[in-house]
C-alpha atoms as a PDB file:
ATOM      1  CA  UNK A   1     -39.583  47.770 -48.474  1.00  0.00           C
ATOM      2  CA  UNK A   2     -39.458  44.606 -46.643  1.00  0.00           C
ATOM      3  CA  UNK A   3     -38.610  44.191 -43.091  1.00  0.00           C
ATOM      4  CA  UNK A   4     -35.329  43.662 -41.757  1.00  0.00           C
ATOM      5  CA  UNK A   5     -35.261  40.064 -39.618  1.00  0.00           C
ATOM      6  CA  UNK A   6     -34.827  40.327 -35.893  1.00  0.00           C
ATOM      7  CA  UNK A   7     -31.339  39.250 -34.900  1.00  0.00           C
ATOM      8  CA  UNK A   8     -31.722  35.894 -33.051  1.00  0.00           C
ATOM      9  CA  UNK A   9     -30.042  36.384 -29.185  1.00  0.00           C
ATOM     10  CA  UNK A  10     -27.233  33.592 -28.397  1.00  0.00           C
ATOM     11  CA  UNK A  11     -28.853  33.422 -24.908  1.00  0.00           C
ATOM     12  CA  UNK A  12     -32.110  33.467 -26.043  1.00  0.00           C
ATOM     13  CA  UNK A  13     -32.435  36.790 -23.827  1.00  0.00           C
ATOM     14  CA  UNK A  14     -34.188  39.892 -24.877  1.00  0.00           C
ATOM     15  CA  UNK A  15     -34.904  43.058 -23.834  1.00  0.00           C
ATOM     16  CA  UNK A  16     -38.021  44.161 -25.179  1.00  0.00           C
ATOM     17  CA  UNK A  17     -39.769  47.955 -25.350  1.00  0.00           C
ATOM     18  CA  UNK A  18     -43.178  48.916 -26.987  1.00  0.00           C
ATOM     19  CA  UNK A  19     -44.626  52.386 -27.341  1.00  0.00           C
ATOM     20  CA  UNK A  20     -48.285  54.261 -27.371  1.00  0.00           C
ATOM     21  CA  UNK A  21     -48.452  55.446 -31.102  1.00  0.00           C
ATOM     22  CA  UNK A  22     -47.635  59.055 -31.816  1.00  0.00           C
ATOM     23  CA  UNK A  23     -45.843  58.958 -27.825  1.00  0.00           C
ATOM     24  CA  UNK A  24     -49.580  59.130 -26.405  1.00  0.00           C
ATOM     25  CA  UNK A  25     -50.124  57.378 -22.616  1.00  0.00           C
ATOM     26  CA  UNK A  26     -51.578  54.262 -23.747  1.00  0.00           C
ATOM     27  CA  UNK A  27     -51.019  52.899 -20.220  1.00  0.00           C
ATOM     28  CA  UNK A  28     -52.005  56.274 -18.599  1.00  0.00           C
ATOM     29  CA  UNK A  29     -54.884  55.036 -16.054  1.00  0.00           C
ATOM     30  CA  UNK A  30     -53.876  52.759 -13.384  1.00  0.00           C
ATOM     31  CA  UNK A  31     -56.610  50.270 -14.821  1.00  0.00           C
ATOM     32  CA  UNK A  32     -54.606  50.500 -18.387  1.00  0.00           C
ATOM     33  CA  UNK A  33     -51.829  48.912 -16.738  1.00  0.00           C
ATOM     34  CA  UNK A  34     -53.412  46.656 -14.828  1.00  0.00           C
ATOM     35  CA  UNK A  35     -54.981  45.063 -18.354  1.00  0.00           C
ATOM     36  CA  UNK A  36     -51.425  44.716 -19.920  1.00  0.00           C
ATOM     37  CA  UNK A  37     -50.108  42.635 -16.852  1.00  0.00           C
ATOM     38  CA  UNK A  38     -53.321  40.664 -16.853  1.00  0.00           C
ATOM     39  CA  UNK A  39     -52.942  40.231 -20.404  1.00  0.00           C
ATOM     40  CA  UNK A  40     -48.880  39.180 -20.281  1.00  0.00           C
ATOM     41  CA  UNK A  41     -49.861  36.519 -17.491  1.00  0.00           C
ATOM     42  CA  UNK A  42     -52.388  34.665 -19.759  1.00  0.00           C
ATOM     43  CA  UNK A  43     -50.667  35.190 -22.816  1.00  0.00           C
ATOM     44  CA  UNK A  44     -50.185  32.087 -24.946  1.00  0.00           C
ATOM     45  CA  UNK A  45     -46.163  31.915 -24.111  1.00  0.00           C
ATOM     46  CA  UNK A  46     -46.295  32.546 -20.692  1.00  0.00           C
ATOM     47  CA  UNK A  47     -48.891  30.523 -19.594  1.00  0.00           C
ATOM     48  CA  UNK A  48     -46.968  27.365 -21.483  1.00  0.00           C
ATOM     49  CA  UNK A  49     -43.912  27.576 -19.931  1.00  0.00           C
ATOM     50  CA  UNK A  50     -42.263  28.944 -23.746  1.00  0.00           C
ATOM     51  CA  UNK A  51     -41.364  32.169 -22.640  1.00  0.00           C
ATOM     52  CA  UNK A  52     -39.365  33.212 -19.272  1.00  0.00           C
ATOM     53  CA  UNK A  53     -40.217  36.777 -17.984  1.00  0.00           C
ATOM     54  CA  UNK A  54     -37.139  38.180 -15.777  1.00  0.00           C
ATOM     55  CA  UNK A  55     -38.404  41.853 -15.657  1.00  0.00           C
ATOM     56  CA  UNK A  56     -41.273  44.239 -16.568  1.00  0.00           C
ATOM     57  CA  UNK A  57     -42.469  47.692 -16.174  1.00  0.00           C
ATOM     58  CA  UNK A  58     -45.800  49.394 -17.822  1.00  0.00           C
ATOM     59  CA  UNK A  59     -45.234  53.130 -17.337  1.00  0.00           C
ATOM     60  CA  UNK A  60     -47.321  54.989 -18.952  1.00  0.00           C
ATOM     61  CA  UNK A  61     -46.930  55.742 -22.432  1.00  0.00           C
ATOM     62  CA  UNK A  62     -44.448  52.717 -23.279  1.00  0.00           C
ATOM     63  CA  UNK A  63     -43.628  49.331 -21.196  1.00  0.00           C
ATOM     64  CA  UNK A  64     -40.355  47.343 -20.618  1.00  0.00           C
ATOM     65  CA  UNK A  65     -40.098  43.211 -20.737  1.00  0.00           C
ATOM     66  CA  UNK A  66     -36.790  41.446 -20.114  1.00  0.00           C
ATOM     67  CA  UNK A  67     -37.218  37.755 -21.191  1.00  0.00           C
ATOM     68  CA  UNK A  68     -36.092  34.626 -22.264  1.00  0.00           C
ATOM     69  CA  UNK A  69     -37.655  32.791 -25.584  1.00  0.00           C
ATOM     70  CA  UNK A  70     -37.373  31.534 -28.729  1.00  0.00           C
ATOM     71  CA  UNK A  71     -37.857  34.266 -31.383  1.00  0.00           C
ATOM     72  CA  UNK A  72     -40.900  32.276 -32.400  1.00  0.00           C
ATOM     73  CA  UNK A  73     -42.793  32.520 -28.551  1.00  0.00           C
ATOM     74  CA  UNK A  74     -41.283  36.208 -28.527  1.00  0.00           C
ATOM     75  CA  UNK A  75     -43.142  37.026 -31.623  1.00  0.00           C
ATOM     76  CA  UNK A  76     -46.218  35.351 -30.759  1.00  0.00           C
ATOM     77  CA  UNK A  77     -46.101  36.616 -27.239  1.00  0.00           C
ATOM     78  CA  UNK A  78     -45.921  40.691 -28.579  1.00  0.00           C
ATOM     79  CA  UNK A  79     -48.371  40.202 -31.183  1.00  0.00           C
ATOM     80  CA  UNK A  80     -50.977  38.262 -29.047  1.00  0.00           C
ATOM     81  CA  UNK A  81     -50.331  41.156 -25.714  1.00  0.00           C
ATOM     82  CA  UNK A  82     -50.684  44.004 -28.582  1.00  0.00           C
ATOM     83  CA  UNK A  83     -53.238  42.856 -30.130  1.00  0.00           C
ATOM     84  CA  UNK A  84     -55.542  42.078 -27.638  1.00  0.00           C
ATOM     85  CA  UNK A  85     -54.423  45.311 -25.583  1.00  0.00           C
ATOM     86  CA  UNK A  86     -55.593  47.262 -29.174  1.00  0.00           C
ATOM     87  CA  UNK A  87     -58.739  46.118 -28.907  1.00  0.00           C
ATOM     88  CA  UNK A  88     -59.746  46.673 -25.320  1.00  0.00           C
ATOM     89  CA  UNK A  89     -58.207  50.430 -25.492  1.00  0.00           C
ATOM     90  CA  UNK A  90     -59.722  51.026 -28.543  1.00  0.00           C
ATOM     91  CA  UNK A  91     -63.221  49.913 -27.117  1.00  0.00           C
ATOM     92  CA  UNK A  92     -62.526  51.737 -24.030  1.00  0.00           C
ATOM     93  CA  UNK A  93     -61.979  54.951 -25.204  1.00  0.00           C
ATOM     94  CA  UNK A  94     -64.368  54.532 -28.617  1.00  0.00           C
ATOM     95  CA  UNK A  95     -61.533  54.996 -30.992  1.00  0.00           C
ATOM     96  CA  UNK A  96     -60.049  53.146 -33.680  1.00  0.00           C
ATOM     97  CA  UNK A  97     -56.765  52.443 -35.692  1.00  0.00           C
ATOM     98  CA  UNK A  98     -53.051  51.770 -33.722  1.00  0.00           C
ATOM     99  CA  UNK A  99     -52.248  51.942 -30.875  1.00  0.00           C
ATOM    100  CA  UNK A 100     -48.837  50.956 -30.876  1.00  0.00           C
ATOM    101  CA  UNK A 101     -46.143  52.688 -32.494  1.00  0.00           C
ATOM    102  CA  UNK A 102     -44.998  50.328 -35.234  1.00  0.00           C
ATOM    103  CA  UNK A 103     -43.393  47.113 -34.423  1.00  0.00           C
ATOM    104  CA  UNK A 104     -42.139  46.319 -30.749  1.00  0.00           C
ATOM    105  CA  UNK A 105     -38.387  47.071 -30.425  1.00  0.00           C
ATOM    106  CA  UNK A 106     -35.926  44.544 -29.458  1.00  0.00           C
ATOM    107  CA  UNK A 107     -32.405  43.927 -28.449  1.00  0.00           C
ATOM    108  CA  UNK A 108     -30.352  40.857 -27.320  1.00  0.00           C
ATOM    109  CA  UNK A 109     -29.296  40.478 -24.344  1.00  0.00           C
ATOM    110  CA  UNK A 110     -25.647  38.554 -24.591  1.00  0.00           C
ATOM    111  CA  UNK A 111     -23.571  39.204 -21.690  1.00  0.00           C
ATOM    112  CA  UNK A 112     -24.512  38.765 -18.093  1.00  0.00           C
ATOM    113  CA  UNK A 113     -23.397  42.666 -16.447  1.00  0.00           C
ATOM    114  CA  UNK A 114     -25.592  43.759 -19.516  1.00  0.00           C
ATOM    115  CA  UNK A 115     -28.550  41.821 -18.552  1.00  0.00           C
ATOM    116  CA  UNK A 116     -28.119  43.145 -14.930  1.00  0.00           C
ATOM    117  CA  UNK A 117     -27.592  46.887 -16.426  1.00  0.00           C
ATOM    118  CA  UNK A 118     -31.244  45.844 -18.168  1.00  0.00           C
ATOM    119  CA  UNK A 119     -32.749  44.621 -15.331  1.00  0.00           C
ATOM    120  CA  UNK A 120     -31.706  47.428 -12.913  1.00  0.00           C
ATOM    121  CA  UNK A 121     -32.575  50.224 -15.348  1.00  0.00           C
ATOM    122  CA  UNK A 122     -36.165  48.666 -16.322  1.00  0.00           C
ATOM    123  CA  UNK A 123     -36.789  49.226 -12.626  1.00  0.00           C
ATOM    124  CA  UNK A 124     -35.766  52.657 -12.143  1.00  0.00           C
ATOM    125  CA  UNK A 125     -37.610  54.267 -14.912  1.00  0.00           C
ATOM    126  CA  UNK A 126     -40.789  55.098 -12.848  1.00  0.00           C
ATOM    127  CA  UNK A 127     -38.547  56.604 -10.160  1.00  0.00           C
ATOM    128  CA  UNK A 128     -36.760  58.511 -13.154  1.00  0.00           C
ATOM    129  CA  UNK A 129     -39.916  60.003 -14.064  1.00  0.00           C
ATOM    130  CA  UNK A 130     -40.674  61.101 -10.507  1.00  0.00           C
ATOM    131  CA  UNK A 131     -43.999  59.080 -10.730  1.00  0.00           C
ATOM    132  CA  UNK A 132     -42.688  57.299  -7.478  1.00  0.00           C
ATOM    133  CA  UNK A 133     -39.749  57.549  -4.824  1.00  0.00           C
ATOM    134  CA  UNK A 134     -38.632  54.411  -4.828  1.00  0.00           C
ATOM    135  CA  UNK A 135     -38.740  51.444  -7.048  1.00  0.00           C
ATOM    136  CA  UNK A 136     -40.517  48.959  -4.994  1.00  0.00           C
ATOM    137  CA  UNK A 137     -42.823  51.498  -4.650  1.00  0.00           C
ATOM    138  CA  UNK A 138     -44.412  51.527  -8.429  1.00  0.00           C
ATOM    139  CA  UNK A 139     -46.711  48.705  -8.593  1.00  0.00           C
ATOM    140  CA  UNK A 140     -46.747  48.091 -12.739  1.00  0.00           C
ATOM    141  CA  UNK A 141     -43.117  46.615 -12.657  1.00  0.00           C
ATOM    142  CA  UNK A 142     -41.414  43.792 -11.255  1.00  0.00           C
ATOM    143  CA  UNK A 143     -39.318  45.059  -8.504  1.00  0.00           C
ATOM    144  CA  UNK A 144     -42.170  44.795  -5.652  1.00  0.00           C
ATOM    145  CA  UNK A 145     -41.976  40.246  -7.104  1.00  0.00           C
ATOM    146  CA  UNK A 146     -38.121  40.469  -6.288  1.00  0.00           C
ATOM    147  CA  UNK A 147     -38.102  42.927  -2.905  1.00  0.00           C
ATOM    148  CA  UNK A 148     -41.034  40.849  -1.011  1.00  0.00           C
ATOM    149  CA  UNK A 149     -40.131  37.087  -3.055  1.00  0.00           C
ATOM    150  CA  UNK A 150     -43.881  36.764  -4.219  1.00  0.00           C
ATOM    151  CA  UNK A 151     -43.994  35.870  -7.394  1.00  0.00           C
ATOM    152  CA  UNK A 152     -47.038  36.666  -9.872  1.00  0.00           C
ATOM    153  CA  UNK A 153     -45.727  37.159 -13.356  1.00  0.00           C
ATOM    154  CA  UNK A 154     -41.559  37.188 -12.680  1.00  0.00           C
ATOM    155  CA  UNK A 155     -40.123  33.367 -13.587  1.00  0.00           C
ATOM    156  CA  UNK A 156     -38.944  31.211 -10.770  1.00  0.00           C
ATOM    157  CA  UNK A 157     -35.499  31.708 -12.640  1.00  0.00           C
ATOM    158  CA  UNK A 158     -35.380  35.150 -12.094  1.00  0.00           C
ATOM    159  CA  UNK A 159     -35.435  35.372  -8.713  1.00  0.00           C
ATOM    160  CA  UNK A 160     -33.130  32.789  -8.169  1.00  0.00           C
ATOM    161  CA  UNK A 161     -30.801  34.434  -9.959  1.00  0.00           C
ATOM    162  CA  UNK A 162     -30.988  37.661  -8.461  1.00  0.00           C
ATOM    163  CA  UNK A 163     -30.838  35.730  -4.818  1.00  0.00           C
ATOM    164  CA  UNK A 164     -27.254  33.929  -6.468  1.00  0.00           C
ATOM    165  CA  UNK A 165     -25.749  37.262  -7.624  1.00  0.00           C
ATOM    166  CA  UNK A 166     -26.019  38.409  -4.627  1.00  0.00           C
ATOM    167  CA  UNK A 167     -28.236  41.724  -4.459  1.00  0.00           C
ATOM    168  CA  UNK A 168     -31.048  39.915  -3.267  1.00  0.00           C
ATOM    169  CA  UNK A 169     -31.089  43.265  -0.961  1.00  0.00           C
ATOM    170  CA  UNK A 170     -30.933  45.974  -3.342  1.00  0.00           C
ATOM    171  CA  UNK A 171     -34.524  46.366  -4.528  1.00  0.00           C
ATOM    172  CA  UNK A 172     -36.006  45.576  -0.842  1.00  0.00           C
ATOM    173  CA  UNK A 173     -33.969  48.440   0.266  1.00  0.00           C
ATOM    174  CA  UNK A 174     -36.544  51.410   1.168  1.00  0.00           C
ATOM    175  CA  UNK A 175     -34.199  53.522  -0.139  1.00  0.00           C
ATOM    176  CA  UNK A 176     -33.791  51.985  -3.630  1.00  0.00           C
ATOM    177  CA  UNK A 177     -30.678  50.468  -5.401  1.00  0.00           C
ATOM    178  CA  UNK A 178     -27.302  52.808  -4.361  1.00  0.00           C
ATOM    179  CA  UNK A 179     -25.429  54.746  -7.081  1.00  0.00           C
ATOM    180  CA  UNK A 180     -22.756  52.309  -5.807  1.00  0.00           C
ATOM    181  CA  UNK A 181     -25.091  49.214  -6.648  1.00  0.00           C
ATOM    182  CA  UNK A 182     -25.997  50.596  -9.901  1.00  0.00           C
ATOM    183  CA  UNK A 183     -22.389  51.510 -11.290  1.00  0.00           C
ATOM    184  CA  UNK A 184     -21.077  47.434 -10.106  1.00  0.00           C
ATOM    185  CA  UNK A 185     -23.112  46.814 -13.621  1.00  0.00           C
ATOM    186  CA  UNK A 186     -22.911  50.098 -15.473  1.00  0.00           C
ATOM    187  CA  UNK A 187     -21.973  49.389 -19.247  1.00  0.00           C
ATOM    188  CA  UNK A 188     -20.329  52.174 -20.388  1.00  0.00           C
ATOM    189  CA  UNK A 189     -19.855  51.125 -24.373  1.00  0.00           C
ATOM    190  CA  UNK A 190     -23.687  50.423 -24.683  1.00  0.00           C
ATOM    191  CA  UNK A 191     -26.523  51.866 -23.911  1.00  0.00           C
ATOM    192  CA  UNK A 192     -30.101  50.341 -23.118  1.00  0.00           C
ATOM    193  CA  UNK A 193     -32.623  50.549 -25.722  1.00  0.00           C
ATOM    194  CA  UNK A 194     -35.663  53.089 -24.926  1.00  0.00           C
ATOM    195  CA  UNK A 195     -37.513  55.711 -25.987  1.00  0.00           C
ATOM    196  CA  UNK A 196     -35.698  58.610 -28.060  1.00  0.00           C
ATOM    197  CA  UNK A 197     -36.199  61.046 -25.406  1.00  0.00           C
ATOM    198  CA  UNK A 198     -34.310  58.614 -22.684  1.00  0.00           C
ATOM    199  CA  UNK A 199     -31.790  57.337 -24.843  1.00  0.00           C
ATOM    200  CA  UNK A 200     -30.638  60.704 -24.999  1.00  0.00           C
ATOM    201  CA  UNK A 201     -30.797  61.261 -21.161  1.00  0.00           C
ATOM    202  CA  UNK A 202     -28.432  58.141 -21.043  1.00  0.00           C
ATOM    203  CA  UNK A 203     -25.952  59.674 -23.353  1.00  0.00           C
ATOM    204  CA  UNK A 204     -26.240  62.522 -21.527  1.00  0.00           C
ATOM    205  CA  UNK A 205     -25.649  60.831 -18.145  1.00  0.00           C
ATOM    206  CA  UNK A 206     -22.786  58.851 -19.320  1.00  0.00           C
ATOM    207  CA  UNK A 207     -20.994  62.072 -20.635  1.00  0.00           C
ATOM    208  CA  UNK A 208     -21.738  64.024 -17.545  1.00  0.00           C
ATOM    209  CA  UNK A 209     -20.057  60.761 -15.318  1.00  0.00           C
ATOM    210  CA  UNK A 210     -16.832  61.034 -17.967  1.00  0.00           C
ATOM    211  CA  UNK A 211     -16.537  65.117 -17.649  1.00  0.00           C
ATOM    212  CA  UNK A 212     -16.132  64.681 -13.922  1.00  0.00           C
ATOM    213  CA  UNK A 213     -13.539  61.768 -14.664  1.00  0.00           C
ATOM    214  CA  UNK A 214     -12.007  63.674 -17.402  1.00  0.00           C
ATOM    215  CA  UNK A 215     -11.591  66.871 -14.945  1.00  0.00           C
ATOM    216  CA  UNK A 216     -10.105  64.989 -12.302  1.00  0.00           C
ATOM    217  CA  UNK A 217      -7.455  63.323 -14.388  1.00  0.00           C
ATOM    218  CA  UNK A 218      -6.208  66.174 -16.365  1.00  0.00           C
ATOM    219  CA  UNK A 219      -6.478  68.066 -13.272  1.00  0.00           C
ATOM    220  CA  UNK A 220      -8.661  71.160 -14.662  1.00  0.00           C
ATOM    221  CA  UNK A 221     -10.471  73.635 -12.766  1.00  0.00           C
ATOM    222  CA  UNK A 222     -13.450  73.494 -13.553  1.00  0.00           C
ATOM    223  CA  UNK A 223     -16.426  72.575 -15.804  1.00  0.00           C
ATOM    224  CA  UNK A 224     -16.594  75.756 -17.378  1.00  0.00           C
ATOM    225  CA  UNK A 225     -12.698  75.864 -17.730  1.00  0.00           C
ATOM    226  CA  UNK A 226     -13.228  72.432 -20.090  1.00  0.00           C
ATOM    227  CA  UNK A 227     -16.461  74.131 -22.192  1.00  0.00           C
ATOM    228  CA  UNK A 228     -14.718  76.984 -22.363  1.00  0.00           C
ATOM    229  CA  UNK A 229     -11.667  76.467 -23.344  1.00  0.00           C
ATOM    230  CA  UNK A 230     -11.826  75.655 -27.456  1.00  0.00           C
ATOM    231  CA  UNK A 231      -8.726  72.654 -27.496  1.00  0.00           C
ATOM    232  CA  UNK A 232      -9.921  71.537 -24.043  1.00  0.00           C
ATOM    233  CA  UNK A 233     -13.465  70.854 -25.529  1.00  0.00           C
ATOM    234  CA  UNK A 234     -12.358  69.742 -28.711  1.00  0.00           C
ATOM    235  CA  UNK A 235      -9.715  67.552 -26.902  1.00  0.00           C
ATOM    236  CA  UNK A 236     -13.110  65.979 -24.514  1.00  0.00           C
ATOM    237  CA  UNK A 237     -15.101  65.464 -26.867  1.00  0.00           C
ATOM    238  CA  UNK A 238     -12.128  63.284 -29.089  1.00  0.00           C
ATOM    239  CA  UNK A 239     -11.573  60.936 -26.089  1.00  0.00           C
ATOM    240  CA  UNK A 240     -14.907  61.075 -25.585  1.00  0.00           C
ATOM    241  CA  UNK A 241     -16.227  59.462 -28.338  1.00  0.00           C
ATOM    242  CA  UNK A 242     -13.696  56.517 -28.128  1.00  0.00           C
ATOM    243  CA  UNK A 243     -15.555  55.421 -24.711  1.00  0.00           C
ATOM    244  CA  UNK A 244     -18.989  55.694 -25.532  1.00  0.00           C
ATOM    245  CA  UNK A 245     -21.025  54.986 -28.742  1.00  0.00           C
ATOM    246  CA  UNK A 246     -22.178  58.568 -29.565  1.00  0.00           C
ATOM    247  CA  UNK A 247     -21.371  60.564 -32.646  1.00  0.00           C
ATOM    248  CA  UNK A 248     -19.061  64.044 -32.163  1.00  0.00           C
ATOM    249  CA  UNK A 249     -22.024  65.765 -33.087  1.00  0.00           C
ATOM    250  CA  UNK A 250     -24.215  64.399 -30.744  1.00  0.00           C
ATOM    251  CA  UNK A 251     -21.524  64.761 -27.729  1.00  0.00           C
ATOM    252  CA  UNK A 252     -20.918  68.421 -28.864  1.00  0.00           C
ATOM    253  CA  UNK A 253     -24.772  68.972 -28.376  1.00  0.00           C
ATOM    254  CA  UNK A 254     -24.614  67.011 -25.329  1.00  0.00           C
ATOM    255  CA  UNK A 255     -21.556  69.696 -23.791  1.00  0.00           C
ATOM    256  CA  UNK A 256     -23.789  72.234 -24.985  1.00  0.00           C
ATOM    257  CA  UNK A 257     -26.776  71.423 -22.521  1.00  0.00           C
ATOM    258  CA  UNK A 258     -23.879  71.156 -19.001  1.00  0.00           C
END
């Protein structure tokens, strides 16, 4: 069956994700990581100016780019990073076959508070993992380029526009970006692209943020009054649904796990 054709972004924007095949740490050594960057900073694209790089994080089984480019440059940019990251793990660790796990995922990036809701959460994922405390703290991802102004692989763009929004102090912070920070650009009809495992951990954030909402307007007890009670839950999970793009079934399984 052929392949359905990327959507082209009216920005030119993307938010781009690739994975280790079969969810295995590809990136999993520090000198793993270090390749990929090395590899995205003399890649084709970058090197000519074609492609704009805004934000970037290697974690360790699956990395993060937020860019601007033709789809052309984009394509040529992932296949030319993949490919020659394929062959240096595979030589490294005396293997062969993929790597990656089918083709690198993308998703345009349209509307401004959605390309800062990108750009924030890109950053946080190693401090979701618990791999570091803080974000500036993680040295595979961009956020150390914006917090100290040194750029290495981050476009000049990029950090002018994070000094014009106005949170030019949010990732130099010791103490990370504030919940308060974070929800200024939280997109609650959308979620960011990922891995399966934290796409559901963003569902399951957003409906957690909308239970407390939900309690405090209807004025109910308690969490286990809402669960518990058959129309209250049934009731949630309606209004629910009309906020954020999740299925009933998935929210149900969602107010199972609170």
């Amino acid at each position: 069956m052929a392949r359905s054709a990327r959507r082209e972004s009216a920005t030119g924007v993307y938010h781009v994700m690739i994975r280790g095949i079969n969810k295995e740490a590809v990136f999993e050594r520090e000198k793993d990581r270090r390749k990929m960057l090395t590899l995205v900073k003399e890649s084709g694209p970058v090197a000519d100016g074609d492609l704009e790089l805004y934000a970037y994080c290697i974690m360790p089984n699956h990395a993060h780019f937020l860019v601007r480019a033709g789809l052309k440059y984009l394509s040529v940019f992932m296949k030319e990073i993949q490919e020659c990251y394929a062959k240096y793990y595979n030589l490294t660790k005396d293997r062969v076959g993929y790597v990656f796990q089918g083709r690198f995922k993308s998703e345009c990036v349209e509307e401004e508070r959605y390309f800062w809701n990108c750009f924030f959460y890109i950053h946080s994922n190693p401090v979701k993992a618990g791999l570091v405390r803080t974000e500036t703290e993680y040295g595979y991802s961009s956020a150390e380029e914006y917090a100290r102004e040194q750029l290495w692989l981050v476009h000049e763009k990029g950090l002018r526009m994070y000094r014009q929004k106005g949170i030019g102090t949010i990732l130099s912070d010791t103490s990370g970006p504030s919940r308060s920070a974070m929800d200024a650009f939280f997109v609650t009809d959308r979620f960011i692209m990922d891995t399966e495992e934290e796409m559901h951990g963003q569902k399951k954030e957003a409906v957690q943020r909308l239970t407390r909402l939900y309690i405090e307007e209807k004025e109910i007890e308690s969490t286990f009054i809402l669960f518990s009670t058959p129309r209250l839950r049934e009731k949630f999970i309606e209004d629910t649904k009309e906020k954020i793009p999740c299925t009933k079934a998935e929210i149900s399984r969602i107010v199972s796990e609170l």
